[in-house]
Protein backbone atom coordinates (compact mmCIF):
# COMPACT_ATOMS: atom_id res chain seq x y z
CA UNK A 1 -18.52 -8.05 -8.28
CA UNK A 2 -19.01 -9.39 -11.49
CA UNK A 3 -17.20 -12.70 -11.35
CA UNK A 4 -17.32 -13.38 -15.27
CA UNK A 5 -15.10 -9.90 -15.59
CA UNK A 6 -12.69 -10.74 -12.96
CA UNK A 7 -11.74 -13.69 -14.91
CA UNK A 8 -11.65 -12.58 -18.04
CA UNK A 9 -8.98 -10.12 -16.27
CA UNK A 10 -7.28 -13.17 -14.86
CA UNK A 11 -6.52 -14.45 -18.51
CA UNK A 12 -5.76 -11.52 -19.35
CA UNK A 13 -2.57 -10.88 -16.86
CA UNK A 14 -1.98 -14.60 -17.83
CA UNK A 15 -2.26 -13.97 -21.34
CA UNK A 16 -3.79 -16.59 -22.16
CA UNK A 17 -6.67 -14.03 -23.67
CA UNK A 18 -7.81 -15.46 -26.82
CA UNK A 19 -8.65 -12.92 -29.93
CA UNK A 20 -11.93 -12.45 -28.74
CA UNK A 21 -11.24 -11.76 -25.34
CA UNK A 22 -8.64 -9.37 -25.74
CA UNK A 23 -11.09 -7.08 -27.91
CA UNK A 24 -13.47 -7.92 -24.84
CA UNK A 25 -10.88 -6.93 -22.22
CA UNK A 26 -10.07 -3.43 -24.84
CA UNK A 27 -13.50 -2.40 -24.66
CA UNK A 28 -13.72 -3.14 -20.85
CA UNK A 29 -10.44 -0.84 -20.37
CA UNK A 30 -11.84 2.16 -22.11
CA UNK A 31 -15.63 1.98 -20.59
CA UNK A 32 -13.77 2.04 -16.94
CA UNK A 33 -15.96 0.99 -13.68
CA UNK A 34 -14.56 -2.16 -13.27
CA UNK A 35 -11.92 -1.77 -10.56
CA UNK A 36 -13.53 -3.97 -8.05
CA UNK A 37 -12.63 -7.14 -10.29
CA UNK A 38 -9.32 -5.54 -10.79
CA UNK A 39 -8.71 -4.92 -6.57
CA UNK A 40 -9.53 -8.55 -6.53
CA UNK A 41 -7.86 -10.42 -9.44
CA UNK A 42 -4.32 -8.20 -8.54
CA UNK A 43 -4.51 -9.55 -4.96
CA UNK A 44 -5.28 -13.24 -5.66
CA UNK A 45 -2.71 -13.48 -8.24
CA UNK A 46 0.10 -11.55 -5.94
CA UNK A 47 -0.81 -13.78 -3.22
CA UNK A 48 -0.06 -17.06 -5.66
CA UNK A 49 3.42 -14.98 -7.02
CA UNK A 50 4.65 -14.82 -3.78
CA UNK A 51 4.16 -17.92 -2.48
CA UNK A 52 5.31 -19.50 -5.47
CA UNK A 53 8.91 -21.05 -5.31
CA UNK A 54 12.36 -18.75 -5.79
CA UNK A 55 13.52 -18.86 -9.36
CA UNK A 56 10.53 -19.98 -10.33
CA UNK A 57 10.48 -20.61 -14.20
CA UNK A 58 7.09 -21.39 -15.15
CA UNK A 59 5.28 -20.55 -18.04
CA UNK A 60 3.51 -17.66 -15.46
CA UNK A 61 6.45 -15.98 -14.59
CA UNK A 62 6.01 -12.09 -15.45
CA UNK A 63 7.55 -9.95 -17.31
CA UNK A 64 6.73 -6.27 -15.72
CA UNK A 65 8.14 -4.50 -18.69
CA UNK A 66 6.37 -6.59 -21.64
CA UNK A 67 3.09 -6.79 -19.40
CA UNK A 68 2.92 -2.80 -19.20
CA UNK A 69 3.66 -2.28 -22.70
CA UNK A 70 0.93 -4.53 -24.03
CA UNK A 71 -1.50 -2.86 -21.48
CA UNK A 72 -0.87 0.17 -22.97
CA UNK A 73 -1.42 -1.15 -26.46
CA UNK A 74 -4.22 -2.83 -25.55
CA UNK A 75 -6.04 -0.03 -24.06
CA UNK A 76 -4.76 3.13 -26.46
CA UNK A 77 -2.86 4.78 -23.80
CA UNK A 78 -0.35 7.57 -25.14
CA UNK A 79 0.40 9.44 -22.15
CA UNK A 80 0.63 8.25 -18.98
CA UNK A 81 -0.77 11.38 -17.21
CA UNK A 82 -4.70 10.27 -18.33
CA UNK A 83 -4.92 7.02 -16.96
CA UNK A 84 -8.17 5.91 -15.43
CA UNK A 85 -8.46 4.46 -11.65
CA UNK A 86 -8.57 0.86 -13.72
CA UNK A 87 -5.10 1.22 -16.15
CA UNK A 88 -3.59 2.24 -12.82
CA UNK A 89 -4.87 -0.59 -11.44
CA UNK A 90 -3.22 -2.29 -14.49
CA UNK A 91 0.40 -0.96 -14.20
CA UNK A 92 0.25 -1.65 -10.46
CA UNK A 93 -0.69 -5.42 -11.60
CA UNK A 94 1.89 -5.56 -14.12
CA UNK A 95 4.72 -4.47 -11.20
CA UNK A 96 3.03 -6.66 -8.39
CA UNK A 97 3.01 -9.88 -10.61
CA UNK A 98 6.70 -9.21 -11.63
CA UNK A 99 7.75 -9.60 -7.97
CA UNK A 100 7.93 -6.15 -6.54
CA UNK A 101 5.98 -5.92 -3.77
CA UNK A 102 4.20 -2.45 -4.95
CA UNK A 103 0.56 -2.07 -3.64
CA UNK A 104 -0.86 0.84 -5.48
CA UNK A 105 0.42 3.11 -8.47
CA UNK A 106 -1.73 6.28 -8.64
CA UNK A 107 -0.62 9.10 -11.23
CA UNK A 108 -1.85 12.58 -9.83
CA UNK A 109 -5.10 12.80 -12.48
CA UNK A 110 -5.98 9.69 -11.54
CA UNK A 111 -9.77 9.24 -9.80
CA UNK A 112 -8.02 7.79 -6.40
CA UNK A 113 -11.04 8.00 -4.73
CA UNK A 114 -12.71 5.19 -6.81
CA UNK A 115 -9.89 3.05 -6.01
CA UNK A 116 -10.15 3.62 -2.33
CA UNK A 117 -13.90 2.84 -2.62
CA UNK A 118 -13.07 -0.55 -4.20
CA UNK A 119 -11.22 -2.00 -1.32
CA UNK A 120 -12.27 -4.97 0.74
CA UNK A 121 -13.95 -4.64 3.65
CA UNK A 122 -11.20 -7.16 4.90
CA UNK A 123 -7.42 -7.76 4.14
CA UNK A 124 -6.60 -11.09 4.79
CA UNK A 125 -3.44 -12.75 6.09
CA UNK A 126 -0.45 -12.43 3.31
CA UNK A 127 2.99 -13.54 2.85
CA UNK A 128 4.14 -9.91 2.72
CA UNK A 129 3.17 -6.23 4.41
CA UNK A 130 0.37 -4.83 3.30
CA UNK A 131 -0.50 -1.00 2.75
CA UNK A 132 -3.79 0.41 2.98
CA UNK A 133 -5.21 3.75 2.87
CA UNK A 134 -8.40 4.06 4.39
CA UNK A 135 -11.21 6.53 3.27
CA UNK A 136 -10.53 9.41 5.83
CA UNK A 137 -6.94 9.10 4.34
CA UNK A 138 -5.69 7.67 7.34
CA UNK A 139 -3.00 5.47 6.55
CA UNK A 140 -1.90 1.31 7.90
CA UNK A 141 1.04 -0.99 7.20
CA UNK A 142 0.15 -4.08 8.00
CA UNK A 143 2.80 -6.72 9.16
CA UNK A 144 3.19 -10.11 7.86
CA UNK A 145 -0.20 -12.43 8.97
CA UNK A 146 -2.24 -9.78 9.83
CA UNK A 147 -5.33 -8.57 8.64
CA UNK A 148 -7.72 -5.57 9.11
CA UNK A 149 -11.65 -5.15 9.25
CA UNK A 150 -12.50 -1.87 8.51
CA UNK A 151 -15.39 -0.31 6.46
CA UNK A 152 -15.81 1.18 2.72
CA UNK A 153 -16.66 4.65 4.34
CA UNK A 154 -16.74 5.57 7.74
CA UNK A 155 -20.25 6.77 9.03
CA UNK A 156 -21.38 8.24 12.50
CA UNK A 157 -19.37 9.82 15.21
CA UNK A 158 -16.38 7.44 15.02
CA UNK A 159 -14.09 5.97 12.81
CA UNK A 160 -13.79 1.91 13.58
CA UNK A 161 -11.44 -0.82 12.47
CA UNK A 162 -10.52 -4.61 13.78
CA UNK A 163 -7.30 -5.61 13.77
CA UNK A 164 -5.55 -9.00 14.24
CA UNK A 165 -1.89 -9.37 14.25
CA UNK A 166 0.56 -6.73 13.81
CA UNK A 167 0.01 -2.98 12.54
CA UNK A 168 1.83 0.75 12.36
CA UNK A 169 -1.24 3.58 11.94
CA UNK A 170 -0.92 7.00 10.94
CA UNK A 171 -4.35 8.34 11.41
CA UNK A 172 -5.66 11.53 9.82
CA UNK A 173 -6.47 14.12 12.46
CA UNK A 174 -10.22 14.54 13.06
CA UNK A 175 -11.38 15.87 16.53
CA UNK A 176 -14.94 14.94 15.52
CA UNK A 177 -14.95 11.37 14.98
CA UNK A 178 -12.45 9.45 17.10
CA UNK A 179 -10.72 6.82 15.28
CA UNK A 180 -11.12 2.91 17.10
CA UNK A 181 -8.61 -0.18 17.09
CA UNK A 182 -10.37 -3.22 18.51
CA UNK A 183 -7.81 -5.63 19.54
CA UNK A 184 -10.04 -8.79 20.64
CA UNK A 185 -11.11 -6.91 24.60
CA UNK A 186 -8.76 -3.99 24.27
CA UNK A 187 -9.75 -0.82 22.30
CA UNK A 188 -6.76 2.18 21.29
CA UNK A 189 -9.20 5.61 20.71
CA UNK A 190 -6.94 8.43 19.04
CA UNK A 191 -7.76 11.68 17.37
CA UNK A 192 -4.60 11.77 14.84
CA UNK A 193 -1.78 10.26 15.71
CA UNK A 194 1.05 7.41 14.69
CA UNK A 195 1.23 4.29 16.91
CA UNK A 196 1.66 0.80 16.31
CA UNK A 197 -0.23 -2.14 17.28
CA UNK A 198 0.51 -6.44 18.25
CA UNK A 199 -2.11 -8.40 18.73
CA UNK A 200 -1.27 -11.99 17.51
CA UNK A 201 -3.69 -14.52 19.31
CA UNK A 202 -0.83 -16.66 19.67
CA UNK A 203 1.68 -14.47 22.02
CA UNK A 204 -1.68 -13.96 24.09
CA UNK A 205 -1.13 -10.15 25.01
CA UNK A 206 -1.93 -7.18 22.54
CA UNK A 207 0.90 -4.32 22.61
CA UNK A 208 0.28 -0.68 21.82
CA UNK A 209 3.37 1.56 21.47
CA UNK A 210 3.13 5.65 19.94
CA UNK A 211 5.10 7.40 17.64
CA UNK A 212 3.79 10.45 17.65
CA UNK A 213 0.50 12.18 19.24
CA UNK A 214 -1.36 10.35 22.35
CA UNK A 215 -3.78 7.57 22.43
CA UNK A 216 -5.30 5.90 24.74
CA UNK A 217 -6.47 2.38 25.55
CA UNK A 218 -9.10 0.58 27.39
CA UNK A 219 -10.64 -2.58 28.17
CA UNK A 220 -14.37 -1.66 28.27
CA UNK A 221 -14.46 1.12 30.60
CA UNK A 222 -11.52 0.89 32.20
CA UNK A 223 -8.97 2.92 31.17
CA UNK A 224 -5.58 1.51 31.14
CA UNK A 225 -2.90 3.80 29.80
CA UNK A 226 -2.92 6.99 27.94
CA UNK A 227 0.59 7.26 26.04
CA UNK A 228 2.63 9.55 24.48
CA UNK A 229 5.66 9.41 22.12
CA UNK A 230 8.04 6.39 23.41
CA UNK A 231 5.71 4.75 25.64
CA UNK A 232 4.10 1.56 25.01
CA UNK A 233 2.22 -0.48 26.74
CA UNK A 234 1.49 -4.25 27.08
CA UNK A 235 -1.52 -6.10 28.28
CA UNK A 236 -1.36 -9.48 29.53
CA UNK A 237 -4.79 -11.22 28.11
CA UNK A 238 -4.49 -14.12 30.58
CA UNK A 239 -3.52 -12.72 32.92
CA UNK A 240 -5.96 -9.35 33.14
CA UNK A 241 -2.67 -7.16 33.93
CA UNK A 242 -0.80 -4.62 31.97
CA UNK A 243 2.24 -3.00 32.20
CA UNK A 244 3.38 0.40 30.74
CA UNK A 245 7.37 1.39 30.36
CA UNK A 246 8.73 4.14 28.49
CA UNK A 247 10.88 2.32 24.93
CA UNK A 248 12.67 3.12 21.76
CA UNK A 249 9.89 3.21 19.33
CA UNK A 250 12.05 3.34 16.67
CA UNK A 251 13.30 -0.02 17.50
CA UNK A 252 9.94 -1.77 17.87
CA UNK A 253 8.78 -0.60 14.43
CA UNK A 254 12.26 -1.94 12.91
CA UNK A 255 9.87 -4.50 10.79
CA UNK A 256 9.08 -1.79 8.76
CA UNK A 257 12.14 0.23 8.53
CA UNK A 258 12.98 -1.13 4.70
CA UNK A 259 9.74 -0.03 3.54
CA UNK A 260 9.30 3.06 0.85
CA UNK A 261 5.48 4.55 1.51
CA UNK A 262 5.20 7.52 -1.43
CA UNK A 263 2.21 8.63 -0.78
CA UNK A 264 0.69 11.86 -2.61
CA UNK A 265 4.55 12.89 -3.09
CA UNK A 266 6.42 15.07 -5.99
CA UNK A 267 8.98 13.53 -7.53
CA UNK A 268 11.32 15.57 -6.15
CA UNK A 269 9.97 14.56 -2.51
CA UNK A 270 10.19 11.25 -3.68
CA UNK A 271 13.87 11.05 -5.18
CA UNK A 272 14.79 12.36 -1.64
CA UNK A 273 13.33 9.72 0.17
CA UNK A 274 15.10 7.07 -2.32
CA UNK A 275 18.07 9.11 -1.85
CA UNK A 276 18.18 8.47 1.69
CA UNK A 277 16.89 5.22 1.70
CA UNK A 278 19.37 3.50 -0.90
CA UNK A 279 22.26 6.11 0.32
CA UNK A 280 22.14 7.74 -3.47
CA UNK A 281 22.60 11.59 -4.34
CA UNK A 282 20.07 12.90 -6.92
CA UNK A 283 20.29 14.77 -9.89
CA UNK A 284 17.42 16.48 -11.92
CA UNK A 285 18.55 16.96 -15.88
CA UNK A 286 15.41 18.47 -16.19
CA UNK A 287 13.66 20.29 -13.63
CA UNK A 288 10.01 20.34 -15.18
CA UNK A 289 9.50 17.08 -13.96
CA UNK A 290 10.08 18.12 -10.06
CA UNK A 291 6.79 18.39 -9.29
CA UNK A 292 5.14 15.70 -10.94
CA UNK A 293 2.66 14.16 -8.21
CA UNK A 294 1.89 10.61 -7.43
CA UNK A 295 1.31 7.87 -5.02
CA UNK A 296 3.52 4.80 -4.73
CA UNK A 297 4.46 1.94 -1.97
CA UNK A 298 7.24 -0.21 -1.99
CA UNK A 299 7.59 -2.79 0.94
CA UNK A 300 10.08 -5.29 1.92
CA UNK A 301 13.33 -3.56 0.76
CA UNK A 302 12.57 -3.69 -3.37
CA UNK A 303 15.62 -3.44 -5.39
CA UNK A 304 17.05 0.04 -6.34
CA UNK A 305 16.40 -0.95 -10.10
CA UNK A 306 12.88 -1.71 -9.52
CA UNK A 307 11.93 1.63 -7.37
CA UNK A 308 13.91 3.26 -10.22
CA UNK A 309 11.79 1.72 -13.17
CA UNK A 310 8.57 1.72 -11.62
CA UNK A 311 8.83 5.42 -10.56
CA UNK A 312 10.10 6.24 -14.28
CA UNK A 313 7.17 4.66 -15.65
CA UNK A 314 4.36 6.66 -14.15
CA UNK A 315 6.30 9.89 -13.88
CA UNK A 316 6.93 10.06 -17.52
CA UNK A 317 10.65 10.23 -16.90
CA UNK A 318 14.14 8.45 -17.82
CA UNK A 319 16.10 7.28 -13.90
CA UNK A 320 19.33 6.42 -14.06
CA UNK A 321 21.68 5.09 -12.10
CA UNK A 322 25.08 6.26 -12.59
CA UNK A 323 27.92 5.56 -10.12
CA UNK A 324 26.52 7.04 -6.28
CA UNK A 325 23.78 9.17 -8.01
CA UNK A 326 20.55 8.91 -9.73
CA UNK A 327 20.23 11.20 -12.55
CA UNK A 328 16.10 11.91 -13.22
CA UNK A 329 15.94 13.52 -16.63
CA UNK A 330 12.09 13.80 -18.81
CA UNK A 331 9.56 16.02 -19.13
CA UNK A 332 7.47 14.06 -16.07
CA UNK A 333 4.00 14.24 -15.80
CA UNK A 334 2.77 17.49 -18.01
């Protein structure tokens, strides 16, 4: 990573650019390549955002509608349907800093690949969930103070990741390379599946509960459980003892229940999940826009107004709100 670029991105957000940056920061938008020092500038300063205090006033305080619209001048953008991997990286900076906890904005013609490629090797501990798609397309929420270790590209005859703290996965079937969860001595093996995982160091016991599919866990060769939908089970690290019981899965993964993952959806998809989620009706004015494609995630219950605006930016469309339903009109993404 070029740690020169990344801050000259950093002053940029801040604007606090001077004349010669900005035409720096221009010509940087339109050569592309750079989204490595974007990955990591957008995460350091939505890390700072949302630890900073409530009704914070500061001179750093974000404007997500002004922020976007400069971008855009900045970098010649006319339509949003040709954005580059790094101007989504932008609009997805200009939403994060404003306070909505949105983790990725990718229009369909986007190179989404790239951006996958530029992740960490690591997500640290945040204030906030965390959502990651991995390079086989299998997909993780992380819960508050957790963090995964997992690689650019998975290679050889299994797919492997480290997690510590709290996760939900929903892993892309693939009979041919078994996907791994090492949980300190425990490891979950599944083939394609959704199942969440606890594993704080503190509560001293790592808990593995399934959604859907059948996974099964072991500490080194011994096999403790293999579970199916609605069974979870716990191990006691101290103690060397586990216990398995049949649960409501629905009600362990109520820490993610407020959170709206649009991932690879149409619009119309999309506007049905909102619907239900915010208890809305939808409308399309104009149907042309129904199928407009794109990839979205909003976590810890965002405000109807801010799904609504960030949704009508990169889908080319006007949402409004009016009374109980939300009326989509535009010609989307054409």
């Amino acid at each position: 990573m070029d740690k020169c670029i990344a801050e000259l991105f950093r002053r940029f957000i801040e604007n606090k650019c001077s004349a010669s940056e900005l035409r720096q920061v221009e010509e940087l938008l339109k050569d592309g390549g750079h989204n490595e020092e974007w990955a990591t500038v957008l995460e350091e300063l939505a890390v700072e955002h949302f630890l900073s205090p409530p009704g914070d006033s500061s001179p750093n305080t974000f404007d997500q509608k002004k922020l976007l619209a400069r971008i855009q001048r900045s970098a010649g953008i006319t339509t949003r349907k040709r954005w580059s991997a790094n101007l989504a990286w932008t609009a997805a900076a200009c939403l994060l800093l404003a306070g909505a906890a949105l983790l990725f904005v990718v229009p369909k013609n986007s190179r989404r690949s790239n951006i996958i490629a530029s992740s960490p090797k690591a997500i640290q501990k945040s204030a906030n969930h965390k959502y990651l798609k991995l390079a086989d397309g299998s997909k993780v929420l992380l819960n508050d103070s957790s963090f995964l270790t997992y690689p650019e590209a998975f290679s050889g005859n299994t797919r492997e990741v480290t997690l510590t703290g709290e996760a939900f996965f929903d892993i892309q079937h693939d009979p041919k390379h078994p996907f791994i969860i090492h949980t300190g001595e425990l490891t979950t093996t599944v083939l394609g599946t959704a199942f969440n995982i606890k594993a704080f160091k503190k509560d001293h016991k790592v808990t593995v509960t399934v959604t859907r599919g059948k996974v099964r866990v072991q500490k080194g060769e011994q096999l403790l459980a293999v579970l199916t939908p609605d069974q979870q089970v716990i191990y006691d690290i101290p103690a060397a003892r586990h216990i398995q019981e049949a649960v409501n899965a629905d009600k362990i993964l109520s820490w993610k229940e407020y959170d709206l993952i649009l991932d690879d959806v149409t619009l119309e998809e999309a506007a049905m999940k909102i619907g239900k989620q915010y208890g809305k009706k939808i409308r399309f004015v104009n149907g042309n826009a129904k199928d407009c494609r794109f990839s979205a995630s909003f976590l810890n219950r965002n405000t109807l107004d801010q799904v609504l605006t960030v949704v009508g930016q990169i889908t080319n469309t006007t949402i409004e709100l009016k009374k109980d339903v939300i009326e989509i009109d535009g010609p989307g993404c054409q």
